[in-house]
Protein backbone atom coordinates (compact mmCIF):
# COMPACT_ATOMS: atom_id res chain seq x y z
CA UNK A 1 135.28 26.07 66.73
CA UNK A 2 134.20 28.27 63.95
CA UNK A 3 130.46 27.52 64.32
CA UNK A 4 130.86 25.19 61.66
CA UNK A 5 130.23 21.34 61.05
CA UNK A 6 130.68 18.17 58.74
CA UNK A 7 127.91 15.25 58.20
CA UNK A 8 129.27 12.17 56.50
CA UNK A 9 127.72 10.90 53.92
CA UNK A 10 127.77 7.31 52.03
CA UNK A 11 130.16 6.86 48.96
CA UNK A 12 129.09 8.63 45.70
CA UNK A 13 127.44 11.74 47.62
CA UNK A 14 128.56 15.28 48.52
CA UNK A 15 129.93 16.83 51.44
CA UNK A 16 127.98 19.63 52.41
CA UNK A 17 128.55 21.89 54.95
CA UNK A 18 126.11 22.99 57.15
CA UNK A 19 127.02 26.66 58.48
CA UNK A 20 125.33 27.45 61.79
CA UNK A 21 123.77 30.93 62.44
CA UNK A 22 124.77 32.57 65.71
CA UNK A 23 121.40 33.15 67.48
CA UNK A 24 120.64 36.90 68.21
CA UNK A 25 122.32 38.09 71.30
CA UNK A 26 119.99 39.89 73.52
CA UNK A 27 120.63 43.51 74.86
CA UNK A 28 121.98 43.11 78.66
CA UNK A 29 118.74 44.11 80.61
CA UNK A 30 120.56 47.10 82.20
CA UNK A 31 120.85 48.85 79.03
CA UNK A 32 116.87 49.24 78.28
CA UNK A 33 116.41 50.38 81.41
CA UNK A 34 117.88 53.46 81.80
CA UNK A 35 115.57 55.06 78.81
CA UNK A 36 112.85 53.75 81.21
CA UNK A 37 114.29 55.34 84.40
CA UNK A 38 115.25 58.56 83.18
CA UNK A 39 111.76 59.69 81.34
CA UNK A 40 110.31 59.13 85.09
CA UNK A 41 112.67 61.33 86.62
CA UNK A 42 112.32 64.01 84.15
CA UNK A 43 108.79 64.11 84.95
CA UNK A 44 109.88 64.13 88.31
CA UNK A 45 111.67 67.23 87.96
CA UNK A 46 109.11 69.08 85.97
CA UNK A 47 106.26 68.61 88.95
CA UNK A 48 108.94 70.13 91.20
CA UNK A 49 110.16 72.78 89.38
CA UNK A 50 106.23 73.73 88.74
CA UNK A 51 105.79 73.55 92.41
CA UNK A 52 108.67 75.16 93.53
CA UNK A 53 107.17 78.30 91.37
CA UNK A 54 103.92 78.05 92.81
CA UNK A 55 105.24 78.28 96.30
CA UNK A 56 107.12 81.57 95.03
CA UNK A 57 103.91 83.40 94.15
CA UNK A 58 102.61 82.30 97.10
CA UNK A 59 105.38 84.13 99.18
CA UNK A 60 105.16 86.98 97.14
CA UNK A 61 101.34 87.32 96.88
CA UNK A 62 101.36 89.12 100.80
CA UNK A 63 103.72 91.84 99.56
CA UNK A 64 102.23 92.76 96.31
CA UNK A 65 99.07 93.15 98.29
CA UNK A 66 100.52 95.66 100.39
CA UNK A 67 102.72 97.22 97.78
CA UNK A 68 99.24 97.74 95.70
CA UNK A 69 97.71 99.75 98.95
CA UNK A 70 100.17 101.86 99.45
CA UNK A 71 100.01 102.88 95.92
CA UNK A 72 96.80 103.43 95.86
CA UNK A 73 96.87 105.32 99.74
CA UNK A 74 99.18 107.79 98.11
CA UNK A 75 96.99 108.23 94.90
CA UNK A 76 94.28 109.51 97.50
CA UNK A 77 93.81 110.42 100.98
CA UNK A 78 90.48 109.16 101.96
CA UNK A 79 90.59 110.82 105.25
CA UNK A 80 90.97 114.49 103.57
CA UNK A 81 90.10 114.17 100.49
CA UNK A 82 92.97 116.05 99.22
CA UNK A 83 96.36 114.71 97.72
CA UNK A 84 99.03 113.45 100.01
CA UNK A 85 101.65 115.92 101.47
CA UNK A 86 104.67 117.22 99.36
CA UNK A 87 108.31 118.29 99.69
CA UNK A 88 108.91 122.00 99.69
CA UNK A 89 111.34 124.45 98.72
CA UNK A 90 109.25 127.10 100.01
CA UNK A 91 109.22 129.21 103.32
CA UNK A 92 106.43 131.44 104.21
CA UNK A 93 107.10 134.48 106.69
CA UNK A 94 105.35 133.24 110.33
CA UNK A 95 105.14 129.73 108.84
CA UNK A 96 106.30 126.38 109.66
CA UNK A 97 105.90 124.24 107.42
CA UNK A 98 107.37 124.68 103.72
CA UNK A 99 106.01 124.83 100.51
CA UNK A 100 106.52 123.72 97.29
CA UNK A 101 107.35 126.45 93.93
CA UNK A 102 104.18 124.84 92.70
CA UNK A 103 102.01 125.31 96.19
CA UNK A 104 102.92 129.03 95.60
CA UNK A 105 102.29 130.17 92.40
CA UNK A 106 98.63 128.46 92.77
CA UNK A 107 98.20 130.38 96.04
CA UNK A 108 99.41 133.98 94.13
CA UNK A 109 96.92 133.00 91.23
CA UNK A 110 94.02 132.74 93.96
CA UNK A 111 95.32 136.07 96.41
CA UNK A 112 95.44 137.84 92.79
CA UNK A 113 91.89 136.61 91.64
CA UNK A 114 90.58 137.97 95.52
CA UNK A 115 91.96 140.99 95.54
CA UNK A 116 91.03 141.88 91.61
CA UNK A 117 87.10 141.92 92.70
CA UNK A 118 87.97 144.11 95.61
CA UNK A 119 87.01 141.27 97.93
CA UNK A 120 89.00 141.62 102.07
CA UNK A 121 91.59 139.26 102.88
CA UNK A 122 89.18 137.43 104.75
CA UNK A 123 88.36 136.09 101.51
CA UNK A 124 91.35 134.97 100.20
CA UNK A 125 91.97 133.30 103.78
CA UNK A 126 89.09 131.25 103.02
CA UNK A 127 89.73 130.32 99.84
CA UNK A 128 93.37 129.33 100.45
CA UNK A 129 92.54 127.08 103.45
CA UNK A 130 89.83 125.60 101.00
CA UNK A 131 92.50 124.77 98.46
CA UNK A 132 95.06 123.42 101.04
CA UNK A 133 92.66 120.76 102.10
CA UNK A 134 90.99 120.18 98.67
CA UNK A 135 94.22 119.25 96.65
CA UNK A 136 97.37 120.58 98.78
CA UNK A 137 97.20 123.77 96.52
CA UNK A 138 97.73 121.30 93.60
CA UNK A 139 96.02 121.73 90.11
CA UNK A 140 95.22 118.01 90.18
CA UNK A 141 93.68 116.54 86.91
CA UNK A 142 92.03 113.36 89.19
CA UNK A 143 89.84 113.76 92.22
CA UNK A 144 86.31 111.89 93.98
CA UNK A 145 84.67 111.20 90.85
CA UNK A 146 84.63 113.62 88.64
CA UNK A 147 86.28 115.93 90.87
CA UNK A 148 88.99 118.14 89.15
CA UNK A 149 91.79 121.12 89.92
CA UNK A 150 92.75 123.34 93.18
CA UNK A 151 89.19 123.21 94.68
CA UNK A 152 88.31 119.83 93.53
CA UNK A 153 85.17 121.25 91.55
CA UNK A 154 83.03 119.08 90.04
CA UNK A 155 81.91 119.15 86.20
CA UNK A 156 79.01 117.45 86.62
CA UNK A 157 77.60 119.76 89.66
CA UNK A 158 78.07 122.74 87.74
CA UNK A 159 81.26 124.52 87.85
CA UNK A 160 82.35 124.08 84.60
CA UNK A 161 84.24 122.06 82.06
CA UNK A 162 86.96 119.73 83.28
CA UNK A 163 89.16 122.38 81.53
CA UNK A 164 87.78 125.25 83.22
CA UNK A 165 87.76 123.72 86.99
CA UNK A 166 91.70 123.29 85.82
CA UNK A 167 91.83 126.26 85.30
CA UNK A 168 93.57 128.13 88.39
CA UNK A 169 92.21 131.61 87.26
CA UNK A 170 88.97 130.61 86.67
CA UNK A 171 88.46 127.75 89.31
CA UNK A 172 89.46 130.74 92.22
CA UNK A 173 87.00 132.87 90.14
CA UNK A 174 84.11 130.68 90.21
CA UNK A 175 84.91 129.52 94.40
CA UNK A 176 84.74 133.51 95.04
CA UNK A 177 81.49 133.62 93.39
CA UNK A 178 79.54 130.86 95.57
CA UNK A 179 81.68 132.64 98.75
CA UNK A 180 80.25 135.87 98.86
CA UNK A 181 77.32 134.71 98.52
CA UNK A 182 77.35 132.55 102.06
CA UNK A 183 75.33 134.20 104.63
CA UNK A 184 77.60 136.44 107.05
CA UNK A 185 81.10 134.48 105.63
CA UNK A 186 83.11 137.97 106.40
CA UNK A 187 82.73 137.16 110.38
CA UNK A 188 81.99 133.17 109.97
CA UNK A 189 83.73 130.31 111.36
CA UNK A 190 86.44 129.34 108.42
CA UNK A 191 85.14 125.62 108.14
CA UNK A 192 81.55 126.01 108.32
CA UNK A 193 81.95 128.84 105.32
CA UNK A 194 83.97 126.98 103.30
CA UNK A 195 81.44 123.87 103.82
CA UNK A 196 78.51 126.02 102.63
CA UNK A 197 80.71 126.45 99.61
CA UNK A 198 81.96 122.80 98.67
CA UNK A 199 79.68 120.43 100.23
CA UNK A 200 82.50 118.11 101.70
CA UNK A 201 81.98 114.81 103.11
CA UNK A 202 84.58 116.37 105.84
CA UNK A 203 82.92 119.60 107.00
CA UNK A 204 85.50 119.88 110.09
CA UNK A 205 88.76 119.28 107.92
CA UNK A 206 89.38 122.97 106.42
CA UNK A 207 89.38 124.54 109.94
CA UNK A 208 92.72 122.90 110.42
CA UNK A 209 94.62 124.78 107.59
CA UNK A 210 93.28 128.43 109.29
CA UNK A 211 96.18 129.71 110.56
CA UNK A 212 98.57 128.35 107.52
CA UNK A 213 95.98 129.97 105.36
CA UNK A 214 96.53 133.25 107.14
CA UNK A 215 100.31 133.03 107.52
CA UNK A 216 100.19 132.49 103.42
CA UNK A 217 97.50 135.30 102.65
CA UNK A 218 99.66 137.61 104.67
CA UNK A 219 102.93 136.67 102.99
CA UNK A 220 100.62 137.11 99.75
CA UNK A 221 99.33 140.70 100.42
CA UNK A 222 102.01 142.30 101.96
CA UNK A 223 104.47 144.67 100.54
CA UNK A 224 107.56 143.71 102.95
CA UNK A 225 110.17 142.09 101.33
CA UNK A 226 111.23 138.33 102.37
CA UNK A 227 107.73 137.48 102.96
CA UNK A 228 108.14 134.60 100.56
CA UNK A 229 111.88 132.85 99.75
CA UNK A 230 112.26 129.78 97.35
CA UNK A 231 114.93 127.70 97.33
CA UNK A 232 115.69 125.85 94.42
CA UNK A 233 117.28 122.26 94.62
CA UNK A 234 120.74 123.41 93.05
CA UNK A 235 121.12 126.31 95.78
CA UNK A 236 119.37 129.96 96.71
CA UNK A 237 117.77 132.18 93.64
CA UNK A 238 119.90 134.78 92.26
């Protein structure tokens, strides 16, 4: 059959045909559903992926924590108040420990500074074990508030500008000033001296650096040769 059909009729009248129309054929059911399914799922997969992230920071929250405190132990030493140790290149005649070609210099600046106003190597003993503990014999440009350079002297209390407590010439300058004026500091204990100068929270902490500040004002002072021999990275100094 071709869908379509012939109606008799009495004498005298027309045939007609009568063409049939093929009623709509509906979609099989399992083809709307997959649209249905799949929008589902892809929700699905974006609350997972979103969790699956969360649960990352979470992991990694711990170890930024501690990553962030050891940044910010190395920034400052709140036991010393003085910047953390450093690699040398340095050795001192009598001395241990080594030093860096910056450590040095700053030390020479503050010998030189002692000895221009006359003043005993007492002096410069004192102020190089003040330094040590203060910044590591570092010109630092950060410090305890607004504390600044190799003694960690503080603008606001009076020592100068932040660019003149930088300054290694003048900041030795100005420490030598308040020293000699310390009751008896010539025959004093090293750390109660040097207290009476800087006020520290740590009034104990310079005695420690005594007999590395003597070692260095020696090496400083002295006329022998070899006192002092840096050692660059690439090999010795010509």
């Amino acid at each position: 059959m071709d869908g379509s059909s012939y109606t008799s009729h009495p004498s005298g009248t027309r045939r007609t045909t009568t063409t049939r129309r093929p009623s709509p054929r509906r979609k099989p059911a399992a083809r709307r559903k997959p649209a249905a399914r799949r929008r589902p799922a892809a929700r699905g997969r974006k609350k997972k992926a979103r969790r699956k992230k969360r649960w990352h920071a979470a992991r990694w929250w711990p170890a930024l924590v501690v990553a962030a405190a050891v940044l910010v132990g190395l920034a400052w030493d709140t036991a010393n108040k003085g910047a953390p140790e450093v690699p040398g290149q340095c050795t001192i005649a009598g001395l241990s420990m080594t030093l860096t070609a910056e450590q040095v210099a700053n030390a020479a600046t503050i010998a030189a500074v002692g000895r221009e106003r006359g003043l005993p190597e007492r002096a410069i003993v004192i102020a190089l074990a003040t330094a040590q503990q203060e910044s590591r014999l570092r010109n630092l440009d950060y410090g305890d508030r607004d504390s600044l350079g190799l003694f960690q002297q503080r603008p606001s209390s009076g020592w100068g500008t932040p660019a003149e407590v930088q300054d290694p010439v003048y900041a030795a300058g100005r420490f030598f000033d308040h020293l000699v004026e310390v009751p008896g500091w010539e025959a004093g204990r090293l750390t109660d001296v040097a207290q009476e100068v800087q006020r520290s929270a740590f009034p104990e902490a310079y005695e420690r650096w005594g007999e590395m500040a003597e070692k260095l004002a020696a090496a400083q002072v002295s006329t022998l040769p070899d006192q002092i021999t840096c050692v660059p990275d690439e090999g010795p100094v010509p």
